[in-house]
Protein backbone atom coordinates (compact mmCIF):
# COMPACT_ATOMS: atom_id res chain seq x y z
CA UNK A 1 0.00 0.00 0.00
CA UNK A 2 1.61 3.65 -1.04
CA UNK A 3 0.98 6.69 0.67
CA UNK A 4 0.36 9.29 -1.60
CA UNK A 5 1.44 12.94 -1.20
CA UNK A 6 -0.68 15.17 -1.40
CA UNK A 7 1.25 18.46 -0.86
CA UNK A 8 1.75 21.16 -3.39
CA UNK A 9 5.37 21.75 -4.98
CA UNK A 10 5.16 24.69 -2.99
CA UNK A 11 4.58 23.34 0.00
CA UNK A 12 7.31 20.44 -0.95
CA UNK A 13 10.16 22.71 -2.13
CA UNK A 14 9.34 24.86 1.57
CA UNK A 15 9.77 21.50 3.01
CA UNK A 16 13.12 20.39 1.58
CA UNK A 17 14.37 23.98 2.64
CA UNK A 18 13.57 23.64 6.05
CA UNK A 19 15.42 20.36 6.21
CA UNK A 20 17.53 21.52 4.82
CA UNK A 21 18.58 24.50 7.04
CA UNK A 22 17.69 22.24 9.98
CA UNK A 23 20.78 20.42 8.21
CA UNK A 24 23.01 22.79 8.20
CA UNK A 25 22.51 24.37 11.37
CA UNK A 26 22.91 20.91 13.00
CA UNK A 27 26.56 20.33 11.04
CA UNK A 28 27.78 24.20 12.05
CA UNK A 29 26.70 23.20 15.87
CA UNK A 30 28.78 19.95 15.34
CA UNK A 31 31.57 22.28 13.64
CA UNK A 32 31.71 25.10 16.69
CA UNK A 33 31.79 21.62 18.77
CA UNK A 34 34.73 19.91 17.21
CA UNK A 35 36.73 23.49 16.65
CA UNK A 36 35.90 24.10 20.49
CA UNK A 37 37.69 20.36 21.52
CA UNK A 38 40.48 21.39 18.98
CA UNK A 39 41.20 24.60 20.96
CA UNK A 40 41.31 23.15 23.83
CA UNK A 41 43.94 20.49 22.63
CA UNK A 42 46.03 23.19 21.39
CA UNK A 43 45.89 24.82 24.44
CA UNK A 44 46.46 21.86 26.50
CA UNK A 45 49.36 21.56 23.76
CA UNK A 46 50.72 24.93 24.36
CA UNK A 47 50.61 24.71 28.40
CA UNK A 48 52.51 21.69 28.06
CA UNK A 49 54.98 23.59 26.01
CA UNK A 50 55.48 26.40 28.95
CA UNK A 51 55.85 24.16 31.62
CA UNK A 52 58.55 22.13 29.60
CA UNK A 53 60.10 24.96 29.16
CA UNK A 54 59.97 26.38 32.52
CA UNK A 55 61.87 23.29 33.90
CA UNK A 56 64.03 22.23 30.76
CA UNK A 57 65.96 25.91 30.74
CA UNK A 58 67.08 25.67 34.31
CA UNK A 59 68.05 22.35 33.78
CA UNK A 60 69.96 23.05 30.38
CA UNK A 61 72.29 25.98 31.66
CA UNK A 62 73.58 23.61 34.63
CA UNK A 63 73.90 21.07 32.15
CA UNK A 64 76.02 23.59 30.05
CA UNK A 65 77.74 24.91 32.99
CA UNK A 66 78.90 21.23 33.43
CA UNK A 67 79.91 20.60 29.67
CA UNK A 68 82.38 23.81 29.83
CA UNK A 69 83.67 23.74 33.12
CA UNK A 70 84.72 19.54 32.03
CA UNK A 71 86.10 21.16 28.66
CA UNK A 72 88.18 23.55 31.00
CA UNK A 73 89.64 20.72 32.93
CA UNK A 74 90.42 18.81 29.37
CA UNK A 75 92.34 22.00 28.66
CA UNK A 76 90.23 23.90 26.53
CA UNK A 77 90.50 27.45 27.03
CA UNK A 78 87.32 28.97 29.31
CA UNK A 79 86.11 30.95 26.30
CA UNK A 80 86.05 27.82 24.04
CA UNK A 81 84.23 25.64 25.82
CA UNK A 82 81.83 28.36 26.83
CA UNK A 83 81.50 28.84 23.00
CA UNK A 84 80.93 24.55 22.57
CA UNK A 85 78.57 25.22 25.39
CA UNK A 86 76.12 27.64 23.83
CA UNK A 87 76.08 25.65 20.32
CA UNK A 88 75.14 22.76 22.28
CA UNK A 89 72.72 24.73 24.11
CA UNK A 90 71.31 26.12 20.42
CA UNK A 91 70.47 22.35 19.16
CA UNK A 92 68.50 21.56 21.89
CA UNK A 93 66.36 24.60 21.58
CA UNK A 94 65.88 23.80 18.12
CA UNK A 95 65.14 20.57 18.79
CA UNK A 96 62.27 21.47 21.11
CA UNK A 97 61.05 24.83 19.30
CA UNK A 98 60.67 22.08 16.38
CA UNK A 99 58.81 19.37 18.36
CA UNK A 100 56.27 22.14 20.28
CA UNK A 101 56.31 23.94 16.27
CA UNK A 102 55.31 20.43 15.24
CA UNK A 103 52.07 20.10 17.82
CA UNK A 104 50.71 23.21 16.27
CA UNK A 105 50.44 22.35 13.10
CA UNK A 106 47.53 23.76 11.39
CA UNK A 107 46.25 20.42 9.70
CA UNK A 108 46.25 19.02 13.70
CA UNK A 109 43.31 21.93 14.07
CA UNK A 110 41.05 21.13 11.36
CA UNK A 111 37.66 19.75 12.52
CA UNK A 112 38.22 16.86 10.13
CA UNK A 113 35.02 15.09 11.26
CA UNK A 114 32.79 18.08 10.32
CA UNK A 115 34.06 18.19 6.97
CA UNK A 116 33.65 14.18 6.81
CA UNK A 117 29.95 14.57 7.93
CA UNK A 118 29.41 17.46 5.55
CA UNK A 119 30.79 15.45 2.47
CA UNK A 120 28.50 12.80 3.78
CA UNK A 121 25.69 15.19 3.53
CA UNK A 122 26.18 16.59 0.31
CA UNK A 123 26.75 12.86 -1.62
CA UNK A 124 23.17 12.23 0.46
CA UNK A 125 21.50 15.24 -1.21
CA UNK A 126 22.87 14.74 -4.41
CA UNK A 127 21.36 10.59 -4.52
CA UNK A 128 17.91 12.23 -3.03
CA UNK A 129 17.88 15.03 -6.19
């Protein structure tokens, strides 16, 4: 047994608009969602950053300290192995500034199950036209 529609294209087409919005104001709620968990990851990301930092750089000019003042007993002079020291010193900051740099990435902040759902949406509408 078929049901049979009685509604007017008008009435239709008004229909498939509404849904429609309904739609899309349902996929920019999940988008404001996912983009507010990705801000808090890269804030999480970026606190995690600071307080590695806050211990590491302590930490790395004793380390230093150490390197030269072993240097100066091998019988480098004082301003050489204070020189080794800070190169040393450079590399690890790289190192880390590349790691935290790394975390931030832009592609790690895109609300990639948003656009998922949305692609799912659109091949949905297109089978239904």
């Amino acid at each position: 047994m078929s049901a049979i529609d009685h509604r007017s294209v008008s009435e239709l087409f008004a229909d498939a608009l509404n849904q429609f919005s309904k739609l899309m104001r349902n996929e920019f709620q999940l988008a404001r969602a996912e983009l507010s968990v990705k801000a808090g990851e890269m804030i999480n990301a970026v606190g995690l950053l600071i307080g590695a930092a806050l211990f590491v750089i302590p930490t790395i000019v004793l380390l230093l300290m150490a390197v030269a003042a072993w240097m100066e007993e091998l019988g480098l002079q004082p301003s050489v192995a204070n020189l080794i020291g800070a190169v040393v010193g450079l590399v690890i900051a790289g190192i880390l500034a590349a790691i935290g740099a790394n975390r931030l990435k832009s592609n790690s902040l895109v609300p990639q199950r948003t656009l998922d759902q949305l692609q799912r949406d659109v091949a949905a509408a297109k089978e239904h036209v």
